[in-house]
N, C-alpha and C. Protein backbone atom coordinates (compact mmCIF):
# COMPACT_ATOMS: atom_id res chain seq x y z
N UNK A 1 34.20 61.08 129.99
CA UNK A 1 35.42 60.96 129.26
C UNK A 1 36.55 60.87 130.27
N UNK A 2 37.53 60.05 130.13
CA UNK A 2 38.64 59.47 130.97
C UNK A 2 39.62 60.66 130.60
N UNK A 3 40.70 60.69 131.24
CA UNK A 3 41.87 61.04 130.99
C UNK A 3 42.83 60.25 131.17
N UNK A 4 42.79 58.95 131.81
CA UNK A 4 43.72 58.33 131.55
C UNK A 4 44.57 57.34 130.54
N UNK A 5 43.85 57.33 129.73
CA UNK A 5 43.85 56.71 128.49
C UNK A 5 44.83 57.42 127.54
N UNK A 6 46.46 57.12 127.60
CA UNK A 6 47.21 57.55 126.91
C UNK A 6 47.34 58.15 125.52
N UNK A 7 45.96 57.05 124.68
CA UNK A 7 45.76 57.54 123.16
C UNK A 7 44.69 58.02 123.14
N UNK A 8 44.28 58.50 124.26
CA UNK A 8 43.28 59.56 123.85
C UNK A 8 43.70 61.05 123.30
N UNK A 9 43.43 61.72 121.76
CA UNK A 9 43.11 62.88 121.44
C UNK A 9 43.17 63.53 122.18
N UNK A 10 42.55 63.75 122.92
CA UNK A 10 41.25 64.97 124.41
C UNK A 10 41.90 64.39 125.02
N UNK A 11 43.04 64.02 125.76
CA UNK A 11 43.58 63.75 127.04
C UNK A 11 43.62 64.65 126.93
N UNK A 12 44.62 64.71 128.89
CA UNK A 12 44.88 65.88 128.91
C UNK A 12 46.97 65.79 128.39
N UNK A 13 47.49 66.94 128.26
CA UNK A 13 48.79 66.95 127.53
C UNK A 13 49.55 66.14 128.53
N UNK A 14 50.39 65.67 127.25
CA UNK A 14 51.38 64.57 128.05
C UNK A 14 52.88 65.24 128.18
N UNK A 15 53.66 65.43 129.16
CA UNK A 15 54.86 66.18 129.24
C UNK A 15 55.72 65.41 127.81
N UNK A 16 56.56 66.59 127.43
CA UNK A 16 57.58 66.22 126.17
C UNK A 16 58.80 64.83 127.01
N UNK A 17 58.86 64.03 126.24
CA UNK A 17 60.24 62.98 126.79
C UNK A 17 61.63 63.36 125.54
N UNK A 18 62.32 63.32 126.71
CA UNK A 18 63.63 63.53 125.56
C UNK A 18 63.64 62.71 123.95
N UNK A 19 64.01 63.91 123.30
CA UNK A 19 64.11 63.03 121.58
C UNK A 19 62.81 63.42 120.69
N UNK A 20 61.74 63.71 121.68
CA UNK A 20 60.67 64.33 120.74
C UNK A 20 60.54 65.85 120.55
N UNK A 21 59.65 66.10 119.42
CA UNK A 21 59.90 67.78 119.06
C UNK A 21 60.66 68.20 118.39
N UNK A 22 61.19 69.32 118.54
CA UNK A 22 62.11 70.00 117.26
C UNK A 22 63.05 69.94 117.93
N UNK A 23 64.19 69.67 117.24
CA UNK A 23 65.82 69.89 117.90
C UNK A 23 66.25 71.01 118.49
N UNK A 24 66.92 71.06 119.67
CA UNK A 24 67.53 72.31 119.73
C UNK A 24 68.50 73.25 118.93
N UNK A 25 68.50 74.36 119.17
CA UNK A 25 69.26 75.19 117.79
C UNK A 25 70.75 75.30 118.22
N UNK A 26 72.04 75.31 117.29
CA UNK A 26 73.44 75.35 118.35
C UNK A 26 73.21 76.21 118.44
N UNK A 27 74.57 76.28 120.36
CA UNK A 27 74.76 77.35 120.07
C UNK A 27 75.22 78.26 119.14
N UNK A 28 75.07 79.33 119.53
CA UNK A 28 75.56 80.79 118.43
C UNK A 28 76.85 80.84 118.96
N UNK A 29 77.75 80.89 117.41
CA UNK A 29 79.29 81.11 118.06
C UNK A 29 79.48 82.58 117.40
N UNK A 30 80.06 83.34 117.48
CA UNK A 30 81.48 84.33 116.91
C UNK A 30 82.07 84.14 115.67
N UNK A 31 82.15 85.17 115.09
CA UNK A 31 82.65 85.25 114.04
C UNK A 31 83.77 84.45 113.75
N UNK A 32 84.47 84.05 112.70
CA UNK A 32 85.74 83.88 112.93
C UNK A 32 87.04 85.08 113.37
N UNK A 33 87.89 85.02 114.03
CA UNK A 33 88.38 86.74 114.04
C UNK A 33 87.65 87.92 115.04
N UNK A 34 86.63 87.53 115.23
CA UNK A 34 85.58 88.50 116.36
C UNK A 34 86.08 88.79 117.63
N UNK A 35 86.60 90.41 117.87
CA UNK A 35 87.07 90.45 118.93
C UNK A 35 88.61 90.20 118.97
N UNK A 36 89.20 89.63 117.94
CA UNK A 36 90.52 89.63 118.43
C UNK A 36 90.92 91.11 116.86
N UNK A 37 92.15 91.66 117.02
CA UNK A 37 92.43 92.60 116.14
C UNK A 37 92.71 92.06 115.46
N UNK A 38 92.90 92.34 114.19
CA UNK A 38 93.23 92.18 112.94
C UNK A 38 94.75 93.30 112.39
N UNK A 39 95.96 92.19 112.51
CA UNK A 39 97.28 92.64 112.34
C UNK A 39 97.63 93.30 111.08
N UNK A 40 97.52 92.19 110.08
CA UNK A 40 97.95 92.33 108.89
C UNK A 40 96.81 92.58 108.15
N UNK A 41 97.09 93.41 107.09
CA UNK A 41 95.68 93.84 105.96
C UNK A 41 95.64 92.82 105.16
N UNK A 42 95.09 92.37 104.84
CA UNK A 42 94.34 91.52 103.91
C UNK A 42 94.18 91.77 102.37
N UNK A 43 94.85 90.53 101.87
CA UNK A 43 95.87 90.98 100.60
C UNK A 43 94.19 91.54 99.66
N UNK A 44 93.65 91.29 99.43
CA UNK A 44 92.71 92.30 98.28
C UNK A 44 92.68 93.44 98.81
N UNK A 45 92.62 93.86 100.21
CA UNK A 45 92.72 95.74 100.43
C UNK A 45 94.28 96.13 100.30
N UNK A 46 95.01 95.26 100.50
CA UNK A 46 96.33 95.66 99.86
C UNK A 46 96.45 95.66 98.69
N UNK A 47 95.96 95.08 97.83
CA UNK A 47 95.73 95.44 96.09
C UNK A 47 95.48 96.54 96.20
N UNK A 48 94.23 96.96 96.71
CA UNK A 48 93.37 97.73 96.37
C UNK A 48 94.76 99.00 96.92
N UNK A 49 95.03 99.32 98.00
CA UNK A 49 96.19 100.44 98.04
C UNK A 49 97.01 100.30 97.13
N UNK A 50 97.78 99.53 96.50
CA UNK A 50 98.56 99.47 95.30
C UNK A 50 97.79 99.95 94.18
N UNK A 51 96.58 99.80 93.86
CA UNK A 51 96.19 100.08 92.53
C UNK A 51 95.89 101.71 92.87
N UNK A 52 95.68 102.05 94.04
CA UNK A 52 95.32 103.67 94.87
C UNK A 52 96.40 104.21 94.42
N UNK A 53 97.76 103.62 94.44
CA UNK A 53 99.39 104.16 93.94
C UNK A 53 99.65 104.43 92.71
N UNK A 54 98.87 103.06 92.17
CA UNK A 54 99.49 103.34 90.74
C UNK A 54 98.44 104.21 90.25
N UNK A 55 97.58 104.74 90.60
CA UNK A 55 96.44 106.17 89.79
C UNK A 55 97.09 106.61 90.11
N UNK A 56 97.70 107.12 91.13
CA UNK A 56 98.71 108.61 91.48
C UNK A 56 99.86 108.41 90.74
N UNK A 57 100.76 107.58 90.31
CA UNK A 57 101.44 107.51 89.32
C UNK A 57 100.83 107.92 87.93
N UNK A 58 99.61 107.35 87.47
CA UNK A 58 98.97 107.67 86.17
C UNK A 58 98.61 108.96 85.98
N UNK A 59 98.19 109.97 87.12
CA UNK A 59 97.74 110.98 87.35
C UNK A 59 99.10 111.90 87.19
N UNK A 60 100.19 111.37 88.02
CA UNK A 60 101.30 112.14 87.75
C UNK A 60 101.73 112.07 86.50
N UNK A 61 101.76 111.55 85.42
CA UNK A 61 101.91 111.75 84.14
C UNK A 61 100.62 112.88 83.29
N UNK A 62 99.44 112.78 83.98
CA UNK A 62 98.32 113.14 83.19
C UNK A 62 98.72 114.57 83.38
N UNK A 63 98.93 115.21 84.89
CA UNK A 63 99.20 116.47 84.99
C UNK A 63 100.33 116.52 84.32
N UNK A 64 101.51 116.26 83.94
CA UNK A 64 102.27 116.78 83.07
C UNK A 64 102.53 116.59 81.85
N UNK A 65 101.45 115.97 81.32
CA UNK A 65 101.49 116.19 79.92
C UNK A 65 100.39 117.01 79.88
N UNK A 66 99.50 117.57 80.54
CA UNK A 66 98.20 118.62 80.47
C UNK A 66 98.87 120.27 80.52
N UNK A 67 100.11 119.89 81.21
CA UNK A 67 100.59 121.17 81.65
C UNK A 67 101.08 121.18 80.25
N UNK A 68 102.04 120.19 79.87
CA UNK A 68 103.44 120.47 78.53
C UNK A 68 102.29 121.22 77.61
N UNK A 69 101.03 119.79 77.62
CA UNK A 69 100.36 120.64 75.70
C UNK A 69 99.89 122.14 76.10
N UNK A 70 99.34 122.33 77.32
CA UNK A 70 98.79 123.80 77.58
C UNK A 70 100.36 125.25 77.29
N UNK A 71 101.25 124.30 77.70
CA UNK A 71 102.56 125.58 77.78
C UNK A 71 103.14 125.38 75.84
N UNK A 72 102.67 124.77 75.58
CA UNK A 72 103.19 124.26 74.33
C UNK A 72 102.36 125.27 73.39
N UNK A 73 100.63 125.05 73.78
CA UNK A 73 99.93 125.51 72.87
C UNK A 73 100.18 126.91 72.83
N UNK A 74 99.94 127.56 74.26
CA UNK A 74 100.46 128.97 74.65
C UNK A 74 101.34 129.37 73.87
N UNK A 75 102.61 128.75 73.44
CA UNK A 75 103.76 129.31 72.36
C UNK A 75 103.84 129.45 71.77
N UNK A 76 102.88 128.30 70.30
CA UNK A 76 102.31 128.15 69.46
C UNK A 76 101.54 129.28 68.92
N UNK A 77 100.62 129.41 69.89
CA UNK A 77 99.65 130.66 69.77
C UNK A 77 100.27 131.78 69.57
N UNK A 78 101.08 132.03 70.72
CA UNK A 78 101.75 133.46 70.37
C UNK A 78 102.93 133.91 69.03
N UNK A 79 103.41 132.52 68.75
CA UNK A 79 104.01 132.81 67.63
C UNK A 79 103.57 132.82 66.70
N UNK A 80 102.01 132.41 66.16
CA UNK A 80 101.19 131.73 65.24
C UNK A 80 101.98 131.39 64.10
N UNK A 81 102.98 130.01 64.51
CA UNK A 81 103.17 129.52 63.96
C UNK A 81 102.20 128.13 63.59
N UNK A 82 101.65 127.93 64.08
CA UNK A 82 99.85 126.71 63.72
C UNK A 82 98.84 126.92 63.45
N UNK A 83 98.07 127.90 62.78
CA UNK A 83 97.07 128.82 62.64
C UNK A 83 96.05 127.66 62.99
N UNK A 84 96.04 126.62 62.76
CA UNK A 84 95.08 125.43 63.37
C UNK A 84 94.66 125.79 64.82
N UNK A 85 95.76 126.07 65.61
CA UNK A 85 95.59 126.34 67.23
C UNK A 85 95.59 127.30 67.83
N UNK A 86 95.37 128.25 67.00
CA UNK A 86 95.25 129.74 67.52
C UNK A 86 93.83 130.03 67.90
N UNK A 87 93.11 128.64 67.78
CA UNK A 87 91.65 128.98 68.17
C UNK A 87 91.64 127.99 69.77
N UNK A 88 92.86 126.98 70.13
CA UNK A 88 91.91 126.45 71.06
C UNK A 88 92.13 126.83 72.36
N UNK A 89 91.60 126.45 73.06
CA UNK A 89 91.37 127.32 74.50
C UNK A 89 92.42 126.50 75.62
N UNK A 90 93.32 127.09 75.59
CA UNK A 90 94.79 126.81 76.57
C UNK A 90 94.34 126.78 78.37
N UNK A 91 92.78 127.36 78.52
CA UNK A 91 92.50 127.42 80.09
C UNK A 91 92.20 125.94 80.09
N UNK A 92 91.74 125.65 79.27
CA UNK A 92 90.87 124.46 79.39
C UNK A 92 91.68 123.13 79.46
N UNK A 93 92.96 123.44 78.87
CA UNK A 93 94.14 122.17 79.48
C UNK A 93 94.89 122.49 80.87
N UNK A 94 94.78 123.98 81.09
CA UNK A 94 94.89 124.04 82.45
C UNK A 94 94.09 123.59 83.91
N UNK A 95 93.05 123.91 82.88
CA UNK A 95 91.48 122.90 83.63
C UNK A 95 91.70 121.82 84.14
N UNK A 96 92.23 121.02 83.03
CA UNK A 96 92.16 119.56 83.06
C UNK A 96 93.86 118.82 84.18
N UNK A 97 94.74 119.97 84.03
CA UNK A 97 96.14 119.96 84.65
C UNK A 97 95.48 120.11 86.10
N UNK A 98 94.94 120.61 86.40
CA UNK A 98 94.32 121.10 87.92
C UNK A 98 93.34 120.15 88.22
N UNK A 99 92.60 119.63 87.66
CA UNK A 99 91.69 118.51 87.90
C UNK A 99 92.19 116.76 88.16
N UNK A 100 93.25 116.93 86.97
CA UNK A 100 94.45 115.59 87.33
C UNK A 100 95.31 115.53 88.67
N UNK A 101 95.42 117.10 89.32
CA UNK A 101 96.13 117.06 90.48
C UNK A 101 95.59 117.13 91.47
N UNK A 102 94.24 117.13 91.59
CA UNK A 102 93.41 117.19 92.50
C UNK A 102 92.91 115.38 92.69
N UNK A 103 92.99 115.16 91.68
CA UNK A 103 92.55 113.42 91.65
C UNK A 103 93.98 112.89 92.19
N UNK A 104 94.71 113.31 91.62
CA UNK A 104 96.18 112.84 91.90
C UNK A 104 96.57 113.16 93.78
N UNK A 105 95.68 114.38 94.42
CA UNK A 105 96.09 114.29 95.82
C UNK A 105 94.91 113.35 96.63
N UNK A 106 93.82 113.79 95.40
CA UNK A 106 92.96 112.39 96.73
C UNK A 106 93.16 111.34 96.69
N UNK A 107 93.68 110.39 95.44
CA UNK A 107 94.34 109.28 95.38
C UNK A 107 95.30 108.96 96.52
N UNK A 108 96.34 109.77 96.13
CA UNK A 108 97.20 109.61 97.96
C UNK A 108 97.02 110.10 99.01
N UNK A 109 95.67 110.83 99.32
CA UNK A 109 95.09 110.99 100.84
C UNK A 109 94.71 108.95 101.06
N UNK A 110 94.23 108.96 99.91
CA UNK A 110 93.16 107.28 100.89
C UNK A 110 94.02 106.56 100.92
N UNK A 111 95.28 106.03 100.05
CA UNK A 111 96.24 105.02 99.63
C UNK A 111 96.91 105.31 101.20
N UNK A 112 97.24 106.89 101.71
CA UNK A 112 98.14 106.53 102.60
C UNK A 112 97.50 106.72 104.32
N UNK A 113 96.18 106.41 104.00
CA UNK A 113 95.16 106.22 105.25
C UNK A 113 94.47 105.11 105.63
N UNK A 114 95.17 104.02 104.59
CA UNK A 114 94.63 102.86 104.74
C UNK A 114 94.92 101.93 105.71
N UNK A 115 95.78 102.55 106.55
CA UNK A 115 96.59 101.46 108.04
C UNK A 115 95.53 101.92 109.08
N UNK A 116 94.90 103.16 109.01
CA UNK A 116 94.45 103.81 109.90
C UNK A 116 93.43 104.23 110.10
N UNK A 117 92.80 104.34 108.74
CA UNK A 117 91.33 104.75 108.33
C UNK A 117 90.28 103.82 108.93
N UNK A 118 88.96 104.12 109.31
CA UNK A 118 87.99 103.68 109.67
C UNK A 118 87.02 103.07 108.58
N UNK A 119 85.63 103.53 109.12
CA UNK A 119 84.87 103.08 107.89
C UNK A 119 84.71 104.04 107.07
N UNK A 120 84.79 105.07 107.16
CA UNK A 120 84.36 106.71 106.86
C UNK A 120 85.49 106.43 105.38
N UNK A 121 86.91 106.53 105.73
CA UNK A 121 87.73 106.26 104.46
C UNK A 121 87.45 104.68 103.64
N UNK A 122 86.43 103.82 103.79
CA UNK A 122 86.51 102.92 103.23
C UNK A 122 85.01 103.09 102.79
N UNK A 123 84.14 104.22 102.82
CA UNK A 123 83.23 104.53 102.22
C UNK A 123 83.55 105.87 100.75
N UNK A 124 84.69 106.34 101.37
CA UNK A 124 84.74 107.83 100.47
C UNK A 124 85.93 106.99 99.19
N UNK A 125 86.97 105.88 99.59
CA UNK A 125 87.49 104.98 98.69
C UNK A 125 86.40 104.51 97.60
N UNK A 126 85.41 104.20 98.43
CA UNK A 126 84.34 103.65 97.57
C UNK A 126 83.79 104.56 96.75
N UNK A 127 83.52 105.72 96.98
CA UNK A 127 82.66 107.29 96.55
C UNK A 127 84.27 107.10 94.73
N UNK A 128 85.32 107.24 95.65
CA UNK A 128 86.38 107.47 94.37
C UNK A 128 86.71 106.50 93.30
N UNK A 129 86.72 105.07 94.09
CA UNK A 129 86.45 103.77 92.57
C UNK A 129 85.14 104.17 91.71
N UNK A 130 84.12 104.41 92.66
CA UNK A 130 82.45 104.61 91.16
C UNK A 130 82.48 105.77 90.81
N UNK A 131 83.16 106.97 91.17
CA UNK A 131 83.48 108.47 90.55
C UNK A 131 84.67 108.10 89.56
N UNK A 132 85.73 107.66 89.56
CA UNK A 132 86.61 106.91 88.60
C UNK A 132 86.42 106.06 87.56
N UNK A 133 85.57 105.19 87.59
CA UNK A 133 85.47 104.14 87.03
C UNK A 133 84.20 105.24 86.06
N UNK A 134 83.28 105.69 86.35
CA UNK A 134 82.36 106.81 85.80
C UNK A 134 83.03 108.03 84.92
N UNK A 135 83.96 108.11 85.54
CA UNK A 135 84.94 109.48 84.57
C UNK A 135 85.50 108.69 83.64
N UNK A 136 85.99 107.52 83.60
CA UNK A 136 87.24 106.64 82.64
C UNK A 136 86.25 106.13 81.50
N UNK A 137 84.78 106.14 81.49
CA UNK A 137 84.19 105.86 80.43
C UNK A 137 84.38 106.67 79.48
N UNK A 138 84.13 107.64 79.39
CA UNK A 138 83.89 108.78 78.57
C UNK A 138 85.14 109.23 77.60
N UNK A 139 86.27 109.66 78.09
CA UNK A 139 87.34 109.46 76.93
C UNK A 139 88.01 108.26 76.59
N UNK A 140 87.24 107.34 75.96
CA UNK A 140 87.74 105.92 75.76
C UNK A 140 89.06 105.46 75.07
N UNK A 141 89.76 105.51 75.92
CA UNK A 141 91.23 105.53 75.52
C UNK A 141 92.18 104.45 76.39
N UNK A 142 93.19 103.97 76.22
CA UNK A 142 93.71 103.28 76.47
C UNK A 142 93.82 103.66 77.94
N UNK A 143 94.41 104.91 78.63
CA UNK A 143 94.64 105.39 79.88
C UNK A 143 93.37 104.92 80.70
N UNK A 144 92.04 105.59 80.01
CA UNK A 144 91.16 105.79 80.27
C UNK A 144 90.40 103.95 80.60
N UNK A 145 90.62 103.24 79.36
CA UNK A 145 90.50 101.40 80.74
C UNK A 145 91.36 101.11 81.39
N UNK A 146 92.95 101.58 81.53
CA UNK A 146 93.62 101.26 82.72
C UNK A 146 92.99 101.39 83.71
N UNK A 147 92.23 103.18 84.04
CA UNK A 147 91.35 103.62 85.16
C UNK A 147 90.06 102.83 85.22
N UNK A 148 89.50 102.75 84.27
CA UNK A 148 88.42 102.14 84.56
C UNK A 148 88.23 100.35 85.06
N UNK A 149 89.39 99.92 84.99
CA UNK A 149 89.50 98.84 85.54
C UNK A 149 90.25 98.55 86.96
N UNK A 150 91.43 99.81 87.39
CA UNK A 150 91.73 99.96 88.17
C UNK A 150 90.44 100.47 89.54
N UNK A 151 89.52 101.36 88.84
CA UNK A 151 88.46 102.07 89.87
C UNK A 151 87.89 100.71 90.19
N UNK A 152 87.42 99.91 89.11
CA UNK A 152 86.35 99.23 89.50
C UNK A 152 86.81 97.99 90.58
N UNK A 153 88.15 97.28 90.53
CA UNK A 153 88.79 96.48 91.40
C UNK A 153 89.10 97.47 92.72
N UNK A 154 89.70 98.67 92.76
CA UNK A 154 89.27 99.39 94.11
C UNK A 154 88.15 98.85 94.91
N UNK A 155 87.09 99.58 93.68
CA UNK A 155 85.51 99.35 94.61
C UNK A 155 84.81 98.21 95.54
N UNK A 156 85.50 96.94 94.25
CA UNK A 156 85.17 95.72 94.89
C UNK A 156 85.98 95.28 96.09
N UNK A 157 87.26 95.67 95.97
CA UNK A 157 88.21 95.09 97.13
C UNK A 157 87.68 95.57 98.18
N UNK A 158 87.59 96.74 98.59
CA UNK A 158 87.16 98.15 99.63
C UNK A 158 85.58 97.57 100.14
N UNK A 159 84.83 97.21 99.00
CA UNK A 159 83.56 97.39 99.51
C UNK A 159 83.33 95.78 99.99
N UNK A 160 84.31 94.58 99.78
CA UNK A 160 84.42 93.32 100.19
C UNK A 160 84.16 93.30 101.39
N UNK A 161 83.81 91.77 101.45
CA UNK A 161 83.89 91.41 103.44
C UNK A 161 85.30 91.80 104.08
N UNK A 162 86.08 91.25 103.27
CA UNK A 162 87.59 91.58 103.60
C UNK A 162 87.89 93.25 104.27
N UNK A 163 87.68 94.15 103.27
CA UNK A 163 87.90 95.21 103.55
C UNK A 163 86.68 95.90 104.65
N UNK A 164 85.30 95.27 104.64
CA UNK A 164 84.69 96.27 105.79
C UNK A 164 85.52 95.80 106.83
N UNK A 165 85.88 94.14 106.70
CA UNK A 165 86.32 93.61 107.81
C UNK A 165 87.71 94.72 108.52
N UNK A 166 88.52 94.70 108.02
CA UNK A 166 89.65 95.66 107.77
C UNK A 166 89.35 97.24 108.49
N UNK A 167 88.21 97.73 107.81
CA UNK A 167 87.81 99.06 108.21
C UNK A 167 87.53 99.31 108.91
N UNK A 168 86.84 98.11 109.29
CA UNK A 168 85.81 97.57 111.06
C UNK A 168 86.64 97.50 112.28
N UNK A 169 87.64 97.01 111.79
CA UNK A 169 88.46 96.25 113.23
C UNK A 169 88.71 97.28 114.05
N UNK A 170 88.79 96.48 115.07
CA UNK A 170 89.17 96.85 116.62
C UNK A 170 90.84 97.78 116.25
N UNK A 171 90.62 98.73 117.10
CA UNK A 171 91.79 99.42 117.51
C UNK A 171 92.19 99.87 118.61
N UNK A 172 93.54 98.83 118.75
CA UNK A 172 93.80 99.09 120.20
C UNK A 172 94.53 99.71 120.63
């Protein structure tokens, strides 16, 4: 058996000539933005801090109307002038006054950590849109889909390319 015989099968291998085979792959470039900082926030995580504002606005109403009916009922009670409400439990709007202000300070911990925050605050933002949006089901009320539509546009903005992008960046 020859080997010189170009169309032979059983030759032996013939070196590759340019143009045959598989193409080469491009190069690999960089992100767009990769490596250089990122100045300005990026208007959906800036929504997303505005809608962080306006819960602390919503919240600041919730605690004081939780406080008024609790100081209200308290008066009520003691004068029993409502015999209707001399049974209901006045801790329990205090409950809810203390629970609105506690939502109401973590709301403006993240809203006003968002120039500065890492990924850590753009994970616990996230923890507070699906803890929000999860609480706003349940008393189905008008307030209650403001929040639940406000949590859920949080979540998405925050948990976007935009916003890891945002959370990610370089700080120089």
């Amino acid at each position: 058996m020859s080997f010189g015989d170009p169309n032979n099968p059983y030759g032996a291998p013939q070196g590759q000539q340019p143009g045959y085979g598989y193409p080469q792959a491009p190069p690999v470039q960089q992100q767009y933005g990769a490596g250089v900082p990122m100045t300005a926030m990026p208007g959906n995580v800036s929504a997303a801090r505005v809608m962080l504002w306006v819960i602390v606005g919503l919240q600041v109403l919730g605690v004081a109307i939780f406080a008024f009916a609790a100081v209200a009922i308290d008066k009520v009670k003691k004068d029993n002038s409502i015999p209707a409400l001399s049974n209901y439990p006045v801790g329990v709007l205090w409950a809810f006054a203390v629970l609105a202000l506690a939502w109401l300070v973590w709301a403006a911990v993240l809203a006003s950590k968002f120039t500065s925050g890492g990924n850590g605050l753009r994970v616990t933002t996230l923890v507070f849109g699906i803890i929000t949006a999860v609480l706003a089901l349940y008393p189905f009320t008008i307030l209650g889909i403001i929040h639940l539509v406000l949590a859920i546009l949080i979540a998405c903005f925050v948990g976007g390319s935009n916003g890891k992008a945002w959370f990610n960046r370089a700080r120089y």
